[in-house]
C-alpha atoms as a PDB file:
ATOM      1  CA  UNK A   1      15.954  11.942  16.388  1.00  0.00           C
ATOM      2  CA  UNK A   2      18.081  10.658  18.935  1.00  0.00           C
ATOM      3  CA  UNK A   3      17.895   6.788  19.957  1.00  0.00           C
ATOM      4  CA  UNK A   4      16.090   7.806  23.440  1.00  0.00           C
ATOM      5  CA  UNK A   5      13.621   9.978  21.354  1.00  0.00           C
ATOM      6  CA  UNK A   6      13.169   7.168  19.065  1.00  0.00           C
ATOM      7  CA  UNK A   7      12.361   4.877  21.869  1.00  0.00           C
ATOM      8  CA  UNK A   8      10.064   7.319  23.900  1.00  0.00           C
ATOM      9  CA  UNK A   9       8.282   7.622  20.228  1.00  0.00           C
ATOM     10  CA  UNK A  10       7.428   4.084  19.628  1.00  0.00           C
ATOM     11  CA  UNK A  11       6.228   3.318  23.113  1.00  0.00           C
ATOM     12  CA  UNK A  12       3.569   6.404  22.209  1.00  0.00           C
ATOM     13  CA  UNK A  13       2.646   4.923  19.358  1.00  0.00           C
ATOM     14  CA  UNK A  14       2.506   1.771  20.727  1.00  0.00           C
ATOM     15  CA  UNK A  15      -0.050   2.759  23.250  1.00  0.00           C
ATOM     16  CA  UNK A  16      -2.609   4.400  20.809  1.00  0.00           C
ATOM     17  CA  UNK A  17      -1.940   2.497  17.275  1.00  0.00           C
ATOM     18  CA  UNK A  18      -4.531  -0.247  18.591  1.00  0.00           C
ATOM     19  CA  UNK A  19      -7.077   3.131  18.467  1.00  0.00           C
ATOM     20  CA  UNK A  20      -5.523   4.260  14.692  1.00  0.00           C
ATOM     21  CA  UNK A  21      -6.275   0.804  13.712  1.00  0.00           C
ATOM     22  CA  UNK A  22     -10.203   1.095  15.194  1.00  0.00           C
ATOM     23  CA  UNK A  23     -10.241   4.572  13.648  1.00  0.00           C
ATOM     24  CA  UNK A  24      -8.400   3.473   9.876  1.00  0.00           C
ATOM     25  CA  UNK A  25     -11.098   0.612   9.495  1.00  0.00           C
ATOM     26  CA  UNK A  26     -14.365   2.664   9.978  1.00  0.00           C
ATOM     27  CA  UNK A  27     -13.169   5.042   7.731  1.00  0.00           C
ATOM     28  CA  UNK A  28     -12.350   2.446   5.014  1.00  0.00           C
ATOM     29  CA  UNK A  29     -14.835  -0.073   5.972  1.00  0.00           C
ATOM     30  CA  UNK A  30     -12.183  -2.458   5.789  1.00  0.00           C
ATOM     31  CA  UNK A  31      -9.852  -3.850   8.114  1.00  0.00           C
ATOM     32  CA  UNK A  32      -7.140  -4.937   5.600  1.00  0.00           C
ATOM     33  CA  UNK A  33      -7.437  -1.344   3.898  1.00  0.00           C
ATOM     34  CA  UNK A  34      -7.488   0.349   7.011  1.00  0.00           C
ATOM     35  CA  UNK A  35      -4.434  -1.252   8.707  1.00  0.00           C
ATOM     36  CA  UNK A  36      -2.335  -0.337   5.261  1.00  0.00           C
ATOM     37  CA  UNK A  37      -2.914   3.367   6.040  1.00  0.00           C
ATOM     38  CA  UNK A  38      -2.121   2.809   9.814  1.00  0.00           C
ATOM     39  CA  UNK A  39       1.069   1.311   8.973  1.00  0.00           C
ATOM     40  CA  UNK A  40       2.125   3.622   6.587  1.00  0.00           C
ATOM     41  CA  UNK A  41       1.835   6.484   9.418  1.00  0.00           C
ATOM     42  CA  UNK A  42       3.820   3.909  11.862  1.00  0.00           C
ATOM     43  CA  UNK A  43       6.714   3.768   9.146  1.00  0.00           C
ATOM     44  CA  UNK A  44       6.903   7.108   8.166  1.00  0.00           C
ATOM     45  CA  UNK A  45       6.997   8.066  11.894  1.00  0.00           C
ATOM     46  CA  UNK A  46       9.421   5.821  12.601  1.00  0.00           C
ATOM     47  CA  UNK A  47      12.050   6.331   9.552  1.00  0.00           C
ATOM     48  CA  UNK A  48      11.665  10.092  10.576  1.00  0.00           C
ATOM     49  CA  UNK A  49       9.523  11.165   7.255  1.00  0.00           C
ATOM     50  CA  UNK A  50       6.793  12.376   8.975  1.00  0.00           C
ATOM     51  CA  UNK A  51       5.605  15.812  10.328  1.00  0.00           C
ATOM     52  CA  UNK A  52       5.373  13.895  14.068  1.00  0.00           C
ATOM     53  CA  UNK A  53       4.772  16.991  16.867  1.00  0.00           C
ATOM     54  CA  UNK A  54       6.042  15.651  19.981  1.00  0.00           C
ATOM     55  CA  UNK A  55       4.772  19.090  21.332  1.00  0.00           C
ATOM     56  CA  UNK A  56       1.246  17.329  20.879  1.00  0.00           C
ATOM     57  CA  UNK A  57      -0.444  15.234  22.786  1.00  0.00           C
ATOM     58  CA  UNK A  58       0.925  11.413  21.545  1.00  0.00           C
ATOM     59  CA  UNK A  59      -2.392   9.945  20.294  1.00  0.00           C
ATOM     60  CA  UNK A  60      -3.113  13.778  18.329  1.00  0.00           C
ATOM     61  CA  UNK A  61       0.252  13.867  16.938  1.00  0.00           C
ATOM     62  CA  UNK A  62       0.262   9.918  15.558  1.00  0.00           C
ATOM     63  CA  UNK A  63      -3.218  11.050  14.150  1.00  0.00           C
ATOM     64  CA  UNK A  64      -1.987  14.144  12.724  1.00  0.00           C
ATOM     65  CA  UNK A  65       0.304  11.824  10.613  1.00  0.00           C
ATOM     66  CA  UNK A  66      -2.132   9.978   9.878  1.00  0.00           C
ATOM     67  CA  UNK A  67      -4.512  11.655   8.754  1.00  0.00           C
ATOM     68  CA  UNK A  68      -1.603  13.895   6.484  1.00  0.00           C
ATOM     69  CA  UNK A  69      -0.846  10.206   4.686  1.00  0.00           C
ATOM     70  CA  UNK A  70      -5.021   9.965   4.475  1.00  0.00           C
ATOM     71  CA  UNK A  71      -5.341  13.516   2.665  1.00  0.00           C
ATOM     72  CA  UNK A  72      -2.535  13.093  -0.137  1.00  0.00           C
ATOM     73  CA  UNK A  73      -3.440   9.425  -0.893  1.00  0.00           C
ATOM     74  CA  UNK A  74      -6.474  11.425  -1.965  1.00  0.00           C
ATOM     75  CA  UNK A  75      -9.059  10.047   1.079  1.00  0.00           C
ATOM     76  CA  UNK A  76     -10.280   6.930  -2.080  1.00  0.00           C
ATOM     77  CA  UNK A  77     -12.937   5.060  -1.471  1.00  0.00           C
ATOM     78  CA  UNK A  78     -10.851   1.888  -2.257  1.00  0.00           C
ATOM     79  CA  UNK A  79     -13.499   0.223  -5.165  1.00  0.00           C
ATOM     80  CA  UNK A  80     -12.405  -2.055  -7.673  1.00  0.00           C
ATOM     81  CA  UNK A  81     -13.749  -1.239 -11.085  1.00  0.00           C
ATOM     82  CA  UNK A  82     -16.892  -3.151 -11.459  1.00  0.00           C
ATOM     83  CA  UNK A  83     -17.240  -4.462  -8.171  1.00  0.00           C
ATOM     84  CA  UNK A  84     -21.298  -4.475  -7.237  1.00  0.00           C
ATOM     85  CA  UNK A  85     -20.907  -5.538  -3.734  1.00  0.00           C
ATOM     86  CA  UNK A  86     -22.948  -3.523  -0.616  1.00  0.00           C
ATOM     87  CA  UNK A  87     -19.413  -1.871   0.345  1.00  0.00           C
ATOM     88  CA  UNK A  88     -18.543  -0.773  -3.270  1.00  0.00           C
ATOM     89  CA  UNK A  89     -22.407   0.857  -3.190  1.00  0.00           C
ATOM     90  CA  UNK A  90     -21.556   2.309  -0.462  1.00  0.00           C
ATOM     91  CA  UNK A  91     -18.391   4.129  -1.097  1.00  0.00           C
ATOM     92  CA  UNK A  92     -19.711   5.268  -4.085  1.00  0.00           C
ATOM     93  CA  UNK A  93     -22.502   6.604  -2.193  1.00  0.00           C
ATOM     94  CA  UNK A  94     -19.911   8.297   0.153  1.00  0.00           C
ATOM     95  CA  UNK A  95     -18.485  10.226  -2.669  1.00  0.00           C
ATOM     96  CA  UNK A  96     -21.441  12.525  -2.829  1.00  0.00           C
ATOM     97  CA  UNK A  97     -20.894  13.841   0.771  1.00  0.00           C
ATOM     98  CA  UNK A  98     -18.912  16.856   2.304  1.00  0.00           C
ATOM     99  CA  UNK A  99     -15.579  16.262   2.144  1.00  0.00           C
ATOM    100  CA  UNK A 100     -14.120  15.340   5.328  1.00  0.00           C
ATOM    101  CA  UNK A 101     -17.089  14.899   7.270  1.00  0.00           C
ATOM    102  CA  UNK A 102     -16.899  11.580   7.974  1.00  0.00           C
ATOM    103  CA  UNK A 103     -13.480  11.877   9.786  1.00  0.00           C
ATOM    104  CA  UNK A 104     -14.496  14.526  11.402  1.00  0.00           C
ATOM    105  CA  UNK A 105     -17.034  12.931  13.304  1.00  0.00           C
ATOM    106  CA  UNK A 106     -15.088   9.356  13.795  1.00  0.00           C
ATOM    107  CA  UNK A 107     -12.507  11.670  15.244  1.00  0.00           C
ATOM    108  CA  UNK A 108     -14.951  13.552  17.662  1.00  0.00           C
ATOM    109  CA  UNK A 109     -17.714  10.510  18.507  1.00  0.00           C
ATOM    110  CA  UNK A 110     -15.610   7.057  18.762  1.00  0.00           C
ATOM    111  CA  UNK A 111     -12.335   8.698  19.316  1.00  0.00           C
ATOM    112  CA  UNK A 112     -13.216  11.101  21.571  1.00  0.00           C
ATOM    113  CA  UNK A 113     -10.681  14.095  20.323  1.00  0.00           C
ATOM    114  CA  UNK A 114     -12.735  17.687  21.400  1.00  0.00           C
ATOM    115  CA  UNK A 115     -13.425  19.642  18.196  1.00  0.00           C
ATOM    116  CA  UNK A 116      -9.680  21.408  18.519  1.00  0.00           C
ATOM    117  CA  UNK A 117      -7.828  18.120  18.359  1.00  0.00           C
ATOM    118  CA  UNK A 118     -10.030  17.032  15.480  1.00  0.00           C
ATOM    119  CA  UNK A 119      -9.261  20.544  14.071  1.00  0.00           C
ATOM    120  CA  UNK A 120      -4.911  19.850  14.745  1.00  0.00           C
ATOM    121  CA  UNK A 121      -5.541  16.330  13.372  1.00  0.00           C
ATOM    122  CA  UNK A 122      -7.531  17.737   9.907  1.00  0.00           C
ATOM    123  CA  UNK A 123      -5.341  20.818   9.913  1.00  0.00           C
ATOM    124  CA  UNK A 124      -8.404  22.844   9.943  1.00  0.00           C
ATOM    125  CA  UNK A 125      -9.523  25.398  12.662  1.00  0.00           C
ATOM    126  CA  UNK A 126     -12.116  24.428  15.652  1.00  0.00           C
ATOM    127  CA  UNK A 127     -14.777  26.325  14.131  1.00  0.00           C
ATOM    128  CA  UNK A 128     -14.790  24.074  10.819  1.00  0.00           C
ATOM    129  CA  UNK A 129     -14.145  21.342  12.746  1.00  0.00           C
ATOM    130  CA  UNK A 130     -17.507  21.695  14.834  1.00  0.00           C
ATOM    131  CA  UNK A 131     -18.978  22.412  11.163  1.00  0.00           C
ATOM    132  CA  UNK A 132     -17.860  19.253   9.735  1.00  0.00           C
ATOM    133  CA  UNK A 133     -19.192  17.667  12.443  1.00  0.00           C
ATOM    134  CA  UNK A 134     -22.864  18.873  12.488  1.00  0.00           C
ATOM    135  CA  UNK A 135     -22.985  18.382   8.796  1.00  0.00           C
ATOM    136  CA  UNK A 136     -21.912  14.876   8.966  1.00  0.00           C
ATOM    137  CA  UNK A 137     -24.714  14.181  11.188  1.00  0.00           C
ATOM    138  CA  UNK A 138     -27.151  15.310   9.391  1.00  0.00           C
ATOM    139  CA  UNK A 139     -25.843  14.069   5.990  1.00  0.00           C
ATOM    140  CA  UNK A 140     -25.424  10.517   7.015  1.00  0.00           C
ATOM    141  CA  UNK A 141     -28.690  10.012   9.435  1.00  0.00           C
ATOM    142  CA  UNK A 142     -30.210  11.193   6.114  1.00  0.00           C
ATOM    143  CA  UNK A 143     -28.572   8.563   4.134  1.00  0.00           C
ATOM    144  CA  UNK A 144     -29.400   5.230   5.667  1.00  0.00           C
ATOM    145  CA  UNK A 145     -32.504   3.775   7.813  1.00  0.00           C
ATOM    146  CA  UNK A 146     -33.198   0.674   8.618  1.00  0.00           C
ATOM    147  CA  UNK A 147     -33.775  -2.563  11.130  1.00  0.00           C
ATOM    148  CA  UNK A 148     -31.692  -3.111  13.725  1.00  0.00           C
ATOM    149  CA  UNK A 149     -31.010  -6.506  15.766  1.00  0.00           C
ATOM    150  CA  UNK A 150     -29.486  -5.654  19.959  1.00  0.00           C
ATOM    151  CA  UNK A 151     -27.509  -8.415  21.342  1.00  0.00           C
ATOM    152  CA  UNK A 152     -26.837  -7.111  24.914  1.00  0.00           C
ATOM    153  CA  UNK A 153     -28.020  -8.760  28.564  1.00  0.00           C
ATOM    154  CA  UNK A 154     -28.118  -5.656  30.409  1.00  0.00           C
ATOM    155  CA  UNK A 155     -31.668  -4.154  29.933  1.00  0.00           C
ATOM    156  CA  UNK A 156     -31.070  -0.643  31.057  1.00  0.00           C
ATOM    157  CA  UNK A 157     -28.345  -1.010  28.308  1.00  0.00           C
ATOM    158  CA  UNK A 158     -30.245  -2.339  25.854  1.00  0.00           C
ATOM    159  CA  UNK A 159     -33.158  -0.315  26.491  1.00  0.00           C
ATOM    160  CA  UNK A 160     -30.937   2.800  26.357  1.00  0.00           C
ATOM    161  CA  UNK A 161     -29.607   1.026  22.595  1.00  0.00           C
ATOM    162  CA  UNK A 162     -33.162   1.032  21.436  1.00  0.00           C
ATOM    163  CA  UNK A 163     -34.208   4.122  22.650  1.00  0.00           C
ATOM    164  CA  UNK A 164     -31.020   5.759  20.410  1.00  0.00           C
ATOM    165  CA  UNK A 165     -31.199   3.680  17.441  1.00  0.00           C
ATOM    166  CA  UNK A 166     -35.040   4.483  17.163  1.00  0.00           C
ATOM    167  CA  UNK A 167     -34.460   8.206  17.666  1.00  0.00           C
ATOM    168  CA  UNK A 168     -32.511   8.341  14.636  1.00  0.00           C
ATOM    169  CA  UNK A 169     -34.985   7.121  12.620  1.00  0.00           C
ATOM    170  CA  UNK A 170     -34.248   2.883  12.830  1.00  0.00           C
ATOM    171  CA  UNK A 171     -36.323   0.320  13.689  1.00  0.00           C
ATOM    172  CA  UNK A 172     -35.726  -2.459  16.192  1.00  0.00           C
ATOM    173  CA  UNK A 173     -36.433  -6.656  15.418  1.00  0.00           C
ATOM    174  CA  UNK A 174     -35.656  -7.084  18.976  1.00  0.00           C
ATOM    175  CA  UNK A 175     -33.630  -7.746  21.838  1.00  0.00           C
ATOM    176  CA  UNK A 176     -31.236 -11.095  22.281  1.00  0.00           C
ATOM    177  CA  UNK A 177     -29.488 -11.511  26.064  1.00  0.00           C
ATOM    178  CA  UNK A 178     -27.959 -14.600  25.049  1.00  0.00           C
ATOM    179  CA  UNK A 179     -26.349 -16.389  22.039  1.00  0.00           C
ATOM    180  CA  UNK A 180     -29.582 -18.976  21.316  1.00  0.00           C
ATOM    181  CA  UNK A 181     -31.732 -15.969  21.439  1.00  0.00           C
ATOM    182  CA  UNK A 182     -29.801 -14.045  18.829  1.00  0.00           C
ATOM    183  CA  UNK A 183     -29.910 -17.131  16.454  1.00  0.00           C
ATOM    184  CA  UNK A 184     -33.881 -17.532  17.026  1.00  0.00           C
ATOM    185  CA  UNK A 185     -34.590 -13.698  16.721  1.00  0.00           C
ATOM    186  CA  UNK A 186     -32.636 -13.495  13.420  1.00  0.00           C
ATOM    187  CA  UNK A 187     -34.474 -16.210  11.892  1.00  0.00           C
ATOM    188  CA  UNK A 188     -37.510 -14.812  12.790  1.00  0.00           C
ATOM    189  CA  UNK A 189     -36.947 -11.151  12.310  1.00  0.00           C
ATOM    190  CA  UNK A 190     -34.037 -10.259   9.452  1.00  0.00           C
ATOM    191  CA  UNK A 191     -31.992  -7.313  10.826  1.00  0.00           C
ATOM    192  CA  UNK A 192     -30.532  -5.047   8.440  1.00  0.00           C
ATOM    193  CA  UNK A 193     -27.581  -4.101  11.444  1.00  0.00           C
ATOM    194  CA  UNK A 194     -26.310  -6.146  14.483  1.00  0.00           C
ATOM    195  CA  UNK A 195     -25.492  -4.320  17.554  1.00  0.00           C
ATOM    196  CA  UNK A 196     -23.775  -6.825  19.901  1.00  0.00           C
ATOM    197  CA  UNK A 197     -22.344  -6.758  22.982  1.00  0.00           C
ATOM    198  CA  UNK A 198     -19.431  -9.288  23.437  1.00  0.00           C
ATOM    199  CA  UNK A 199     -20.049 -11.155  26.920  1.00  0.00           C
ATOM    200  CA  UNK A 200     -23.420 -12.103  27.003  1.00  0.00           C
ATOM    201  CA  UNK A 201     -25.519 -13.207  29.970  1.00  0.00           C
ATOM    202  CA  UNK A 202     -25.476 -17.211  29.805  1.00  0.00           C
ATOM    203  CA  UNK A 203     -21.814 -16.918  29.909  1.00  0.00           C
ATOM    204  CA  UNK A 204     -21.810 -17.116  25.839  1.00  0.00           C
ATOM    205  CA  UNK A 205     -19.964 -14.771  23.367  1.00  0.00           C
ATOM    206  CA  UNK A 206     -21.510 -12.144  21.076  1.00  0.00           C
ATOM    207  CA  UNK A 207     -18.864 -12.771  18.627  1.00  0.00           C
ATOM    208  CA  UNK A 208     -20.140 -16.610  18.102  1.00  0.00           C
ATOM    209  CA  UNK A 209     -23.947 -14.818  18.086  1.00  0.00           C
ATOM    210  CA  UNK A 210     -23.130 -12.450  15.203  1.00  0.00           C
ATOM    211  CA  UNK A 211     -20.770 -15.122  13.346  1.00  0.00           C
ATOM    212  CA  UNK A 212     -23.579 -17.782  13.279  1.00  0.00           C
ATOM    213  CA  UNK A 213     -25.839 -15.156  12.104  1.00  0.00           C
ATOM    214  CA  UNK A 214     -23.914 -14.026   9.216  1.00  0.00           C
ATOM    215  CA  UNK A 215     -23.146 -17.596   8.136  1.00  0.00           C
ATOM    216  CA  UNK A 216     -26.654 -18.781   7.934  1.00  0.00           C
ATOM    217  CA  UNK A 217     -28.390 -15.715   6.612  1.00  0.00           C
ATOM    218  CA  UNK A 218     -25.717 -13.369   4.910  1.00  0.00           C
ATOM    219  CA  UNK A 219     -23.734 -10.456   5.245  1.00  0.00           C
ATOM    220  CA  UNK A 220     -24.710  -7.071   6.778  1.00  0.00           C
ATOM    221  CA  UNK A 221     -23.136  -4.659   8.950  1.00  0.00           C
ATOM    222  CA  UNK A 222     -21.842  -4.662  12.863  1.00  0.00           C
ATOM    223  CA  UNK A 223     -21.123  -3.125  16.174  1.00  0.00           C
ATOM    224  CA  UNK A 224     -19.534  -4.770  18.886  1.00  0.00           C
ATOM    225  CA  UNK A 225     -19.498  -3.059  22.081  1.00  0.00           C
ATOM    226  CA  UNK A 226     -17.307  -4.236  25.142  1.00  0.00           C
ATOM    227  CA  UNK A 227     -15.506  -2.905  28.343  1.00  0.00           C
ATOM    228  CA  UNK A 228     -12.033  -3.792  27.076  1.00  0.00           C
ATOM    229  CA  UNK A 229     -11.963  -2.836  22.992  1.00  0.00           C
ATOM    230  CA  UNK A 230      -7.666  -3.423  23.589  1.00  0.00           C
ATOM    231  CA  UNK A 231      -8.533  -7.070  23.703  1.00  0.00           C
ATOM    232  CA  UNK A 232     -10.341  -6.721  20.619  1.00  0.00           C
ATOM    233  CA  UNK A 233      -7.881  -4.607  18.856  1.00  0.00           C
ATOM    234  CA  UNK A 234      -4.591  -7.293  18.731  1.00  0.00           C
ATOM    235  CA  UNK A 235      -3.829  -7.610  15.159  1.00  0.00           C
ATOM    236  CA  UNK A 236      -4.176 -11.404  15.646  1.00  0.00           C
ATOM    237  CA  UNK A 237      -7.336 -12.396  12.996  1.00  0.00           C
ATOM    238  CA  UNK A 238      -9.781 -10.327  11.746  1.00  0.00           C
ATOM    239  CA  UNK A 239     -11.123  -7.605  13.724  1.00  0.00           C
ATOM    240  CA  UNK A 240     -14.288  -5.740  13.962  1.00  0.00           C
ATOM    241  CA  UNK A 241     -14.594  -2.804  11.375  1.00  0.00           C
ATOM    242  CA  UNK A 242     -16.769  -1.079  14.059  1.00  0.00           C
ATOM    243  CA  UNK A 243     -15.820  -1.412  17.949  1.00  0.00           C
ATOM    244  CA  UNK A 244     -17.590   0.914  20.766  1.00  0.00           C
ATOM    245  CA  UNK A 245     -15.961   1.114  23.979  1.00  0.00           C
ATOM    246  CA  UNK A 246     -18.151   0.735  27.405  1.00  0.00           C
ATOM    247  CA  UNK A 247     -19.209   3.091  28.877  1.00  0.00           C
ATOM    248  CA  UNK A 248     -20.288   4.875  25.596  1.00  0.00           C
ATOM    249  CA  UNK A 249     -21.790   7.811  24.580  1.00  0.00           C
ATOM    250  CA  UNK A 250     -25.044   8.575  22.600  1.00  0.00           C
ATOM    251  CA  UNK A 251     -23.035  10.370  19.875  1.00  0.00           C
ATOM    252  CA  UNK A 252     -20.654   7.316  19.937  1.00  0.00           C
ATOM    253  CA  UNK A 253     -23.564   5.182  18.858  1.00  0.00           C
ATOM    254  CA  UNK A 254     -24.576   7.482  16.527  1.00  0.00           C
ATOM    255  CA  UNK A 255     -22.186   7.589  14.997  1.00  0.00           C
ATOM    256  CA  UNK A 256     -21.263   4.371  14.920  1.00  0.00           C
ATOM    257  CA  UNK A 257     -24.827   2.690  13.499  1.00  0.00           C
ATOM    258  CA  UNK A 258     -24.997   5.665  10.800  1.00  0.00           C
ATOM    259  CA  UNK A 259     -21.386   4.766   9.390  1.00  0.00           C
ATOM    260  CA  UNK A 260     -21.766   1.295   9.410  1.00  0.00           C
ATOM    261  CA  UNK A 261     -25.316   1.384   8.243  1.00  0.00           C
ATOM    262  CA  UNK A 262     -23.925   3.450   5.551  1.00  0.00           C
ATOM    263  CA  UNK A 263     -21.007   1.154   4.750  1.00  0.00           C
ATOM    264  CA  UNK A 264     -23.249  -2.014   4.655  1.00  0.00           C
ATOM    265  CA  UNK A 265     -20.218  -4.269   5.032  1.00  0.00           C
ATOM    266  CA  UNK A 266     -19.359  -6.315   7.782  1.00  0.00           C
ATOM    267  CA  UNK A 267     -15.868  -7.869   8.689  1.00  0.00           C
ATOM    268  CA  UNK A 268     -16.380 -10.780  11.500  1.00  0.00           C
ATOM    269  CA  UNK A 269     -14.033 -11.988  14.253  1.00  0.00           C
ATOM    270  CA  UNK A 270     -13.172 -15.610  15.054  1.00  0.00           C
ATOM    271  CA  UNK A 271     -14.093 -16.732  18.503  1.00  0.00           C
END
C-alpha cells in the first residue's frame, strides 16, 4: 500500500466508521462491545492485515472486513458466566436463531446495503442473503411483543410509528410531543420500549425525555430517531445502541424495535 493509497483509505473509512460503529452496537447490544469489533477492522485495515477490496464500494469493503473479524471471533454473544441481567437473557435467547440472520437484516434495514452488498459483506450469494433476511423477520417478530412508549411531535410521524409498531404485533401506552409529556405518560403507562425522536416540539430534547425515564423507573430498551444520526455517532460519551436515520423506512423500524425489543438493554446518552 503506497502512502497515497493509505491516505485515500483512511479518509473512506473515516466517512463510514461512524455507520460500523451504529451497525457493531446493534449487533452486540453494546456500545463498548461493539466499538472493540469496529476498531479491530479499522486496525487491521490500516496495518494492511485485512482482505480490504478497494474494487468495492468503500462503506461494503470496510464492512466486508468487518464482518470477516465478526465471523472468526465466532459471532459470541459476549455473556459473562452467571450474569442474569435482561441483555445476558437475551443473547442467550439469540443463540437459538439462524445463524446470521440478524446481520443480515441490520445490514439490509438500518444500513441500507441491497441484498448483493449484504451478500459481498457475509460472503454469501444474493439469493441466501434475501433468505437470511426473510427468516430473520419472521424469527425475531416471533420472539418479542410488547408495549411501546412514542416520543415524537410530528403526528403524521408518530401516527405512521404507531401504525408500524402495532402491525407487528406491539402495543402502544401513548404518544409524548414534548419532554414533560414523556415523564407524565411513563408514570402513568410503563412502556416496555421507548421510541424517541431527539428534537422535540417545545424546543426540549428526547435524549433528557428517555434519560429521566430510565432513571426514575428502570432500564429497558431504545430508539432514537433524528435527521442528523452523524451528530449522534461522535465517539464522545455513550451513544445510542439503536439510532434510525430520518427519513426512515418501515423495514428500518422493524427492524429496529424487533432487535432492540429482543436485546432488552438500553445504553443512554448524556445531554
Amino acid at each position: 500500500m503506497t502512502a497515497q493509497s493509505g491516505e485515500l483509505i483512511a479518509s473512506q473509512i473515516g466517512a463510514n466508521l461512524p455507520y460500523l460503529r451504529r451497525y457493531a452496537r446493534a449487533l452486540t447490544g453494546s456500545q463498548s462491545s461493539g466499538d472493540k469489533y469496529a476498531l479491530a477492522s479499522l486496525e487491521a485495515i490500516l496495518a494492511g492485515e485485512s482482505d480490504y477490496d478497494s474494487e468495492l464500494s468503500p462503506k461494503v469493503a470496510l464492512f466486508r472486513v468487518f464482518h470477516a473479524i465478526w465471523s472468526s471471533s465466532g459471532a459470541p454473544a459476549g455473556e459473562e458466566e452467571g450474569d442474569t441481567s435482561l441483555a445476558a437473557k437475551a443473547q442467550r435467547h439469540m443463540r437459538r436463531l439462524t445463524p446470521n440472520t440478524r446481520e443480515a437484516l441490520l445490514l439490509h434495514t438500518i444500513e441500507e446495503f441491497s441484498a448483493a452488498d449484504t451478500g459481498i459483506i457475509m460472503g454469501v450469494s444474493d439469493d441466501e442473503a434475501s433468505e437470511l433476511i426473510a427468516i430473520a423477520y419472521e424469527e425475531m417478530s416471533r420472539a418479542t411483543s410488547g408495549r411501546i412508549m412514542i416520543i415524537e411531535d410530528e403526528a403524521i410521524i408518530s401516527m405512521d410509528l404507531e401504525a408500524i409498531v402495532t402491525g407487528m404485533g406491539h402495543s402502544v401506552t401513548g404518544i409524548a410531543r414534548t419532554e414533560a409529556r414523556a415523564l407524565d405518560l411513563a408514570s402513568q403507562a410503563p412502556a416496555d420500549l421507548i421510541l424517541s425522536d431527539i428534537q422535540l416540539a417545545d424546543n426540549s430534547s428526547g435524549i433528557d425525555a428517555v434519560n429521566g425515564i430510565l432513571a426514575k423507573h428502570g432500564d429497558r430498551p431504545v430508539i432514537f430517531i433524528t435527521a442528523y444520526p452523524e451528530r449522534l455517532l461522535t465517539g464522545e460519551g455513550p451513544e445510542p445502541a439503536f439510532l434510525i436515520s430520518k427519513p426512515y423506512t418501515e423495514d428500518q423500524v422493524r427492524s429496529a424495535v424487533s432487535q432492540a425489543m429482543f436485546f432488552s438493554s438500553t445504553e443512554t446518552l448524556k445531554a
